[in-house]
PDB file of N, CA and C in Angstrom:
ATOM      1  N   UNK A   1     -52.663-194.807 167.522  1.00  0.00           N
ATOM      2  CA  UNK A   1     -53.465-195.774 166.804  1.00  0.00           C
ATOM      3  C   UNK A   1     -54.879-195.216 166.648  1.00  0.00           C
ATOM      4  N   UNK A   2     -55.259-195.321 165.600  1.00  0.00           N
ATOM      5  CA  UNK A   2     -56.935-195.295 165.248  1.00  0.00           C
ATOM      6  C   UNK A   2     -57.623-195.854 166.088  1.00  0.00           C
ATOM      7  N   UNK A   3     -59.132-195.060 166.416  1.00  0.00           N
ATOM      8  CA  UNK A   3     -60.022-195.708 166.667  1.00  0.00           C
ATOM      9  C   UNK A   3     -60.463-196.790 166.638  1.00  0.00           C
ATOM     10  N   UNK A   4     -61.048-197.723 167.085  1.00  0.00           N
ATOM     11  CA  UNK A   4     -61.328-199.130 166.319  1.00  0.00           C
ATOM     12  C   UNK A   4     -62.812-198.911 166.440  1.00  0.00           C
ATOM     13  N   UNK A   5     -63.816-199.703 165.106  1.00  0.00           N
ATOM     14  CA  UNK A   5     -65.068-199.619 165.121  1.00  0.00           C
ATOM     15  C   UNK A   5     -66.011-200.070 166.571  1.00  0.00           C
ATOM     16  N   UNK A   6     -67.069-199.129 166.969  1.00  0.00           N
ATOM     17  CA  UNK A   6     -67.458-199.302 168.248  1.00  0.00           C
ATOM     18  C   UNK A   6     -68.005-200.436 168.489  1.00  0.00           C
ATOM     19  N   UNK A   7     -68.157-201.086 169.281  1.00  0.00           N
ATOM     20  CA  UNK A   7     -69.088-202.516 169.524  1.00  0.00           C
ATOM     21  C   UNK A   7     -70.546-201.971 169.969  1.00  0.00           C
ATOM     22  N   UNK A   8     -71.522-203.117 169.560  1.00  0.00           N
ATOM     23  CA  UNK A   8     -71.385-204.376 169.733  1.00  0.00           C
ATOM     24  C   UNK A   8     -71.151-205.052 168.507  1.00  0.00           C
ATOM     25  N   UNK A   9     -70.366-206.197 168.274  1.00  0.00           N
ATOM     26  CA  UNK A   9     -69.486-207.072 167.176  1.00  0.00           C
ATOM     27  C   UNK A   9     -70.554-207.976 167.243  1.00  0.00           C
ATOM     28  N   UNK A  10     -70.796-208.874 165.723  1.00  0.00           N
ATOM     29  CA  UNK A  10     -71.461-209.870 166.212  1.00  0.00           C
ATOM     30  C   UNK A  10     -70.696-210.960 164.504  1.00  0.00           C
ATOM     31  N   UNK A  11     -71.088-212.020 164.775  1.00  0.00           N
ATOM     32  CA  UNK A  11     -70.640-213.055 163.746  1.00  0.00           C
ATOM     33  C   UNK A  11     -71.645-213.491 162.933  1.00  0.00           C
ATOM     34  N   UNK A  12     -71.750-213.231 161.426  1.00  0.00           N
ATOM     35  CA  UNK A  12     -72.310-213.902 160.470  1.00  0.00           C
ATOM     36  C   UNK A  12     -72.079-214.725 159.983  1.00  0.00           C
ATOM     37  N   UNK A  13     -72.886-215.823 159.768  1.00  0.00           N
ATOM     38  CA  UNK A  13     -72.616-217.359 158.876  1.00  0.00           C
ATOM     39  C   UNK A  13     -73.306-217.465 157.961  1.00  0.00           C
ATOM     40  N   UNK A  14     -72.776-217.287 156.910  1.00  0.00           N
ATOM     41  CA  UNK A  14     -72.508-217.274 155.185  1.00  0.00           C
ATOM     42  C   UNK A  14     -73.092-218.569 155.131  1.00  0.00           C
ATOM     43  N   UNK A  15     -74.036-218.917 153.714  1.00  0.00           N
ATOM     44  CA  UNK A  15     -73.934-220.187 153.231  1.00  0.00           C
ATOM     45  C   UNK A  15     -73.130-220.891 153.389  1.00  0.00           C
ATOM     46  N   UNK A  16     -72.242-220.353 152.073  1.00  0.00           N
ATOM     47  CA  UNK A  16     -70.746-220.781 151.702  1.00  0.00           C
ATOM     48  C   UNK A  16     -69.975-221.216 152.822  1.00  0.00           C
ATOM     49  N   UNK A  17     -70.292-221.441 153.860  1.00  0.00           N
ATOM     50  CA  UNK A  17     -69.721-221.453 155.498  1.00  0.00           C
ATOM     51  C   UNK A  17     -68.334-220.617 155.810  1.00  0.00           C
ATOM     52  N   UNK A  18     -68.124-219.642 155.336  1.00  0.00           N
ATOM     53  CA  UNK A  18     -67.454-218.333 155.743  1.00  0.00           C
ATOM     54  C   UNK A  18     -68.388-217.154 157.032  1.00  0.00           C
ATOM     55  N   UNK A  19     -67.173-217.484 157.437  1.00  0.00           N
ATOM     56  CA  UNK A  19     -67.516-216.161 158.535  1.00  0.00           C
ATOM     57  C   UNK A  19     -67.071-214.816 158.659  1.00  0.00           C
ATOM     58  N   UNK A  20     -68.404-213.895 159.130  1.00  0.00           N
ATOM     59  CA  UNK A  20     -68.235-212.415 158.647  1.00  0.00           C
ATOM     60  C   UNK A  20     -68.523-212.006 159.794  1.00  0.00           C
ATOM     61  N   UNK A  21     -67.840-211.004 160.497  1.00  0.00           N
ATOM     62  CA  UNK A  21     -67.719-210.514 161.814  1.00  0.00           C
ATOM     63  C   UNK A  21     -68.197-208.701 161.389  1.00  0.00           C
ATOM     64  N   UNK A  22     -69.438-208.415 161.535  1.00  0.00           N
ATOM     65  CA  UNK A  22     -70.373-207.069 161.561  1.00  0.00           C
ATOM     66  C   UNK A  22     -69.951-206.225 162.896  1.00  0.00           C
ATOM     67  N   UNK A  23     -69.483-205.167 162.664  1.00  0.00           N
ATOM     68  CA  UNK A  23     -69.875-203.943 163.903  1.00  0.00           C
ATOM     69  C   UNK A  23     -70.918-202.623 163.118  1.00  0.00           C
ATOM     70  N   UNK A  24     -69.837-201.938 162.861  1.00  0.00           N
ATOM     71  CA  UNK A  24     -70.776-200.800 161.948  1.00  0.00           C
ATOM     72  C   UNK A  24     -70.622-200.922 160.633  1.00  0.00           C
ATOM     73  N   UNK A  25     -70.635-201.854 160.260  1.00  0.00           N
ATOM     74  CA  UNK A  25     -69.924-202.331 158.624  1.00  0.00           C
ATOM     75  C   UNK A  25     -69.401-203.779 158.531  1.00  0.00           C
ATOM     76  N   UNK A  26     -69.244-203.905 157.938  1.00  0.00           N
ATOM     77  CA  UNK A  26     -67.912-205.540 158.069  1.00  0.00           C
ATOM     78  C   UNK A  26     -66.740-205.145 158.332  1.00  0.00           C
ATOM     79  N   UNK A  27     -66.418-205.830 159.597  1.00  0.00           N
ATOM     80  CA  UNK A  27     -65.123-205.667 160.207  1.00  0.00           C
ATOM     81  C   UNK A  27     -63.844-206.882 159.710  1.00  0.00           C
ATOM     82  N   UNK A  28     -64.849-208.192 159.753  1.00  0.00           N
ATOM     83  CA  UNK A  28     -63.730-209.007 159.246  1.00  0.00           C
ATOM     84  C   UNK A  28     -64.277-210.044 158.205  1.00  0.00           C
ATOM     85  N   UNK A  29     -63.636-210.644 157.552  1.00  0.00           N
ATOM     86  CA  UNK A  29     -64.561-211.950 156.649  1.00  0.00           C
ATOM     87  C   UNK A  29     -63.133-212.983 157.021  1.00  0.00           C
ATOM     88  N   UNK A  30     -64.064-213.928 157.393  1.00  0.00           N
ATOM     89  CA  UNK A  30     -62.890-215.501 157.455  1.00  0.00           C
ATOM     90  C   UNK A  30     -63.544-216.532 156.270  1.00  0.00           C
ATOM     91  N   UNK A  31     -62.582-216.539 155.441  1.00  0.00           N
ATOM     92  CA  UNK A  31     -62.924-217.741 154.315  1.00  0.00           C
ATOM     93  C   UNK A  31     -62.389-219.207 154.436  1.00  0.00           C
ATOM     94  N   UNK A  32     -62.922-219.721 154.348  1.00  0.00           N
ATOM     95  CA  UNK A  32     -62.626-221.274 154.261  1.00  0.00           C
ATOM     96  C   UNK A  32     -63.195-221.630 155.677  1.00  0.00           C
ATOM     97  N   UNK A  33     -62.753-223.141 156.218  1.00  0.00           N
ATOM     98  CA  UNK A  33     -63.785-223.597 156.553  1.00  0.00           C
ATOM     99  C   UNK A  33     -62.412-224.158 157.806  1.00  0.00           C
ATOM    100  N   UNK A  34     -62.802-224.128 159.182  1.00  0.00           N
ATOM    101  CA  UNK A  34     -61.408-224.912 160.039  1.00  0.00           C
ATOM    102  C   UNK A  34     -62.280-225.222 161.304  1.00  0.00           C
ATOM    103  N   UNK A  35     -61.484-226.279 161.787  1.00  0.00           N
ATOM    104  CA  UNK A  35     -62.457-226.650 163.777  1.00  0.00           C
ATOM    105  C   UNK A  35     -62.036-225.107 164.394  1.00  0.00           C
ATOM    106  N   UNK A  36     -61.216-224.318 164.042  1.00  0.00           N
ATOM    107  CA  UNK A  36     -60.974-223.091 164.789  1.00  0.00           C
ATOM    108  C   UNK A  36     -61.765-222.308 164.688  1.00  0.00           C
ATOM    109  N   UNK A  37     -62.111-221.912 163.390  1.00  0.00           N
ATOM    110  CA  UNK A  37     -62.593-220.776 162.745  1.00  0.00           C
ATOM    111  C   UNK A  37     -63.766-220.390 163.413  1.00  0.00           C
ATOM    112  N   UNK A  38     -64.841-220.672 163.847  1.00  0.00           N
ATOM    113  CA  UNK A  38     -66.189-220.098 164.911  1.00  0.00           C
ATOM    114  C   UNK A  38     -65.293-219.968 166.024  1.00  0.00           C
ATOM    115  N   UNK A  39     -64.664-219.934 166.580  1.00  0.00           N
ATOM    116  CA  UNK A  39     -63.777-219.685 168.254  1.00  0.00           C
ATOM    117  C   UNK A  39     -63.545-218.532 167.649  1.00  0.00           C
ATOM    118  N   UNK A  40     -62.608-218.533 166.856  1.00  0.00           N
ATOM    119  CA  UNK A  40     -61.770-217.348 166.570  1.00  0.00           C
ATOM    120  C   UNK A  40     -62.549-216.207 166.150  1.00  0.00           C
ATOM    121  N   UNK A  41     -63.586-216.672 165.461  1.00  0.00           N
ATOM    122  CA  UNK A  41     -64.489-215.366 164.787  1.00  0.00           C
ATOM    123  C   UNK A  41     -65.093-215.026 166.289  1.00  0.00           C
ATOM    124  N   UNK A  42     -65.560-215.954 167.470  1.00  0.00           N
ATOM    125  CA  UNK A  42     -66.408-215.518 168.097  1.00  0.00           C
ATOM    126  C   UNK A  42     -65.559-214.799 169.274  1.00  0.00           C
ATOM    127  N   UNK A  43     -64.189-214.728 169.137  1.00  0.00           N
ATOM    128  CA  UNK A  43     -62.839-213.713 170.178  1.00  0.00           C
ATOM    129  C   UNK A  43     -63.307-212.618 169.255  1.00  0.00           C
ATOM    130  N   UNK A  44     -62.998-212.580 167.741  1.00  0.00           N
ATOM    131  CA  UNK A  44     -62.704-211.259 167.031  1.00  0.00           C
ATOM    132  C   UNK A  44     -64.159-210.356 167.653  1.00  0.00           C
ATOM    133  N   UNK A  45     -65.423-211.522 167.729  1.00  0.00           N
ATOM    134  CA  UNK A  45     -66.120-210.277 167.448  1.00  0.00           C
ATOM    135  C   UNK A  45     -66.395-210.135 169.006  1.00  0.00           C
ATOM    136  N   UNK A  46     -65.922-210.563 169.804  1.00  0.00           N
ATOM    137  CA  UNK A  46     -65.968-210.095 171.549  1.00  0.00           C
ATOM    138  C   UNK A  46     -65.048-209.215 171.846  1.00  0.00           C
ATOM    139  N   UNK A  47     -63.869-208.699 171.177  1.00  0.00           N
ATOM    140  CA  UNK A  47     -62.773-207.830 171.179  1.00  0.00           C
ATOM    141  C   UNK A  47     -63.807-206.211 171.805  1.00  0.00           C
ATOM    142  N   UNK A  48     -64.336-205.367 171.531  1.00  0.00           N
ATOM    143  CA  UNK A  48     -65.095-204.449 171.986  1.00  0.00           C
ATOM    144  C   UNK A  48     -65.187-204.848 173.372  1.00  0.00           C
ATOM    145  N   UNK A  49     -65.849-205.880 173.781  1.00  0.00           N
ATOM    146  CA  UNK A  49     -65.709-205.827 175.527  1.00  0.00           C
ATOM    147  C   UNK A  49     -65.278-206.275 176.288  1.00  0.00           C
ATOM    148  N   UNK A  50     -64.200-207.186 175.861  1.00  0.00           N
ATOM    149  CA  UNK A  50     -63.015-207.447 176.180  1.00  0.00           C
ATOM    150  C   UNK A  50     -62.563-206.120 176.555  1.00  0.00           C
ATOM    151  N   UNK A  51     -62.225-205.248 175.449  1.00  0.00           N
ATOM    152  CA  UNK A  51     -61.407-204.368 176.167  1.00  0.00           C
ATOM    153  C   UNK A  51     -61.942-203.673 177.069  1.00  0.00           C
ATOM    154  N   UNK A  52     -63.012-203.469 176.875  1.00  0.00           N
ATOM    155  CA  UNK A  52     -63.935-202.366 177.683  1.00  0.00           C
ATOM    156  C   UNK A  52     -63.655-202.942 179.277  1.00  0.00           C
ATOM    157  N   UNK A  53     -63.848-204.316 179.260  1.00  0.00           N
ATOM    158  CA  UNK A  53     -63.632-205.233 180.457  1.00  0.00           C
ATOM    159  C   UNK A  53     -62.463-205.005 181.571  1.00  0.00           C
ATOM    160  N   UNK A  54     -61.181-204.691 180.466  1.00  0.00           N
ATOM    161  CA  UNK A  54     -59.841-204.689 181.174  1.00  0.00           C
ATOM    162  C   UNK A  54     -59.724-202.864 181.447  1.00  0.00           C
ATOM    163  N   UNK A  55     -60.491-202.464 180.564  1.00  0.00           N
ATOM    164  CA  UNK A  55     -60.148-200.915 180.890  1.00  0.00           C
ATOM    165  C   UNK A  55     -60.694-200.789 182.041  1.00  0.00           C
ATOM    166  N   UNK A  56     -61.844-201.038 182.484  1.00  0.00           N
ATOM    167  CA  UNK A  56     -62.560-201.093 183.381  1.00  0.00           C
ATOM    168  C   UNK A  56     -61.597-201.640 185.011  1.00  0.00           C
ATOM    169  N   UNK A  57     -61.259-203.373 184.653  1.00  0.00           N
ATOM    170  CA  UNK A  57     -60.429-203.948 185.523  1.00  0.00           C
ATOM    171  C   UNK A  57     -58.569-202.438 186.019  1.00  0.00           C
ATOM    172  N   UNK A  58     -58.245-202.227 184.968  1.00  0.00           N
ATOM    173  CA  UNK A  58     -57.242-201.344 185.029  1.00  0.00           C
ATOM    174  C   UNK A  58     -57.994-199.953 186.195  1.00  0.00           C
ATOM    175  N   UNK A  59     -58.829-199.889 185.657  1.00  0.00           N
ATOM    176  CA  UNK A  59     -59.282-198.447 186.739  1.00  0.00           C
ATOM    177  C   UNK A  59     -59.338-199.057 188.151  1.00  0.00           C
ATOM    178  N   UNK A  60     -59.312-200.297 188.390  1.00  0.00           N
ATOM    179  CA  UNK A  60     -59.262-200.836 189.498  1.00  0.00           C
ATOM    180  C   UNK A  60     -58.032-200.645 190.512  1.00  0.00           C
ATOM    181  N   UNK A  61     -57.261-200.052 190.190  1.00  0.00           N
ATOM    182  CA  UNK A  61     -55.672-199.793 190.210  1.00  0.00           C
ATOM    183  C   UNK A  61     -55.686-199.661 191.647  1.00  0.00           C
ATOM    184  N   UNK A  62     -56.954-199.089 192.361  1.00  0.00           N
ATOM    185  CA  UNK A  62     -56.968-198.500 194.052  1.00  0.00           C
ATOM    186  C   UNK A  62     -56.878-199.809 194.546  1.00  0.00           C
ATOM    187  N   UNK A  63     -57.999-200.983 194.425  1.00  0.00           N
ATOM    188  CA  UNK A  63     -57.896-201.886 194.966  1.00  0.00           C
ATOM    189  C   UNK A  63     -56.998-202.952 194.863  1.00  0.00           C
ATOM    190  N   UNK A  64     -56.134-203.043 193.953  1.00  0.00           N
ATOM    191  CA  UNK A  64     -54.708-203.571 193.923  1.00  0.00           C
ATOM    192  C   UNK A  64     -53.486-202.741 194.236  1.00  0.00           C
ATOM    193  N   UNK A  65     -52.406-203.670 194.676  1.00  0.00           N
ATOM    194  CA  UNK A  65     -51.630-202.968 194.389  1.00  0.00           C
ATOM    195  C   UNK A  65     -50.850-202.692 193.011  1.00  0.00           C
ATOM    196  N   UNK A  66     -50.340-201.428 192.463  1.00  0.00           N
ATOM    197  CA  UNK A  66     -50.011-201.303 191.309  1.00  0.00           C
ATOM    198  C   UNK A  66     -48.663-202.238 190.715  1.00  0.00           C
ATOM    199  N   UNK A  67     -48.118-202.934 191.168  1.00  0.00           N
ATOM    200  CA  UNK A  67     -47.308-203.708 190.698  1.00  0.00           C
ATOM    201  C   UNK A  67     -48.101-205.291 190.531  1.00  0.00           C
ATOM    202  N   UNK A  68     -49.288-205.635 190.636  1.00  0.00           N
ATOM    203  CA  UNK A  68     -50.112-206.850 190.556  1.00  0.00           C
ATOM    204  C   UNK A  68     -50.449-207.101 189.030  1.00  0.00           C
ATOM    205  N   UNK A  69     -49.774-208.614 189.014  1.00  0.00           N
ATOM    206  CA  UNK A  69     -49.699-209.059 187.954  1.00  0.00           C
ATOM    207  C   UNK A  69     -50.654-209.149 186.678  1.00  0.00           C
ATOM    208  N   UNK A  70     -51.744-209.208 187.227  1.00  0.00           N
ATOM    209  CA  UNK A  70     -53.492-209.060 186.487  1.00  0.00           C
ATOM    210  C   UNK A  70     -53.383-207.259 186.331  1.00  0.00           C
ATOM    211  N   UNK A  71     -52.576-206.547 187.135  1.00  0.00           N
ATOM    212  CA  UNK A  71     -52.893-205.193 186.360  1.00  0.00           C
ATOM    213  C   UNK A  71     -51.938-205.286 185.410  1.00  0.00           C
ATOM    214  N   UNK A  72     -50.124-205.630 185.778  1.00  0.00           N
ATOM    215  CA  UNK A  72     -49.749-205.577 184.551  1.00  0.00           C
ATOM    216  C   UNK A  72     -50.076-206.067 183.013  1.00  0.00           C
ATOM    217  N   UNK A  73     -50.741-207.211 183.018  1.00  0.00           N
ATOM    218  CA  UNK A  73     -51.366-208.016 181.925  1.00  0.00           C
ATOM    219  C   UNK A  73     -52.471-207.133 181.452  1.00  0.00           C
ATOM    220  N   UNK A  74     -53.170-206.722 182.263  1.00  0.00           N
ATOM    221  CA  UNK A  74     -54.044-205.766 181.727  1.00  0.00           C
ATOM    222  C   UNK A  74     -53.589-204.663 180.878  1.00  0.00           C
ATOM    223  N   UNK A  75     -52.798-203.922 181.360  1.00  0.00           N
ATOM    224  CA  UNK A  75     -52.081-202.347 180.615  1.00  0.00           C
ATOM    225  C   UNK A  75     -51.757-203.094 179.325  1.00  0.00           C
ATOM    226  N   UNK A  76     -51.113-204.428 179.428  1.00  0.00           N
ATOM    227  CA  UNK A  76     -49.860-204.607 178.588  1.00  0.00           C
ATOM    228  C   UNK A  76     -51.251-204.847 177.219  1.00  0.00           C
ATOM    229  N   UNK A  77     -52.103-206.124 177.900  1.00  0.00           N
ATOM    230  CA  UNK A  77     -53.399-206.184 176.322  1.00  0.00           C
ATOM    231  C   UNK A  77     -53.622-204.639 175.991  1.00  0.00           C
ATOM    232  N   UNK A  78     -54.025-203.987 176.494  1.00  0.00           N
ATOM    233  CA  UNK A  78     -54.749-202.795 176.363  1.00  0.00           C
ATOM    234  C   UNK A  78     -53.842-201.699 175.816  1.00  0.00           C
ATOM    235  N   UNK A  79     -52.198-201.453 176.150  1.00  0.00           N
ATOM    236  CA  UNK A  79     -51.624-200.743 174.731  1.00  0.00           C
ATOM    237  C   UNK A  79     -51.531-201.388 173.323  1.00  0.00           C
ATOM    238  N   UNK A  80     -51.742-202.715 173.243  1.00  0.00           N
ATOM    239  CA  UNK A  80     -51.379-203.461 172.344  1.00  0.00           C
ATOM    240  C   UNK A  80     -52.754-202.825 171.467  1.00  0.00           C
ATOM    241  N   UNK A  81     -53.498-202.639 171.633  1.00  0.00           N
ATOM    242  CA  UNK A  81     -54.988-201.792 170.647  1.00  0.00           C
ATOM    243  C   UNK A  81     -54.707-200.292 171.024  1.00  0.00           C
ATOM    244  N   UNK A  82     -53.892-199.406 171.504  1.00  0.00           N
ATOM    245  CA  UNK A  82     -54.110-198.295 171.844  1.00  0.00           C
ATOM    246  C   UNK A  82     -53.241-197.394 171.346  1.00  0.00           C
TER     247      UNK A  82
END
């Protein structure tokens, strides 16, 4: 899988009340208008340290044991972008 654009992500609010999620460019545009839509834009554009978060948690591997459920969940988000 490709690279994904580096963080930090952040969320723009459009007049038009569309949301535009900026890293090094526009990463995403959400059109129309929903009670979801700011949550969701504000996961998309936390995705950068999120992962950074679990990669981090994963190197933790000494202080767990390697069959622990928070590591498996971890690997499993973290191939899912990789």
């Amino acid at each position: 899988m490709n690279k994904h654009t580096p963080g930090p992500w952040r969320v723009d609010h459009k007049d038009n009340g569309a949301l535009q999620i900026y890293g090094q460019g526009l990463i995403a545009n959400m059109a129309g208008q929903s009670a979801t839509q700011p949550a969701n834009a504000a996961l998309i554009a936390a995705a950068p340290e999120l992962l950074a978060a679990l990669e981090r948690l994963a190197a933790l591997r000494l202080r767990f044991h390697e069959d622990a459920p928070i590591l498996k969940s971890a690997h499993a988000a973290i191939a899912k972008v990789k």
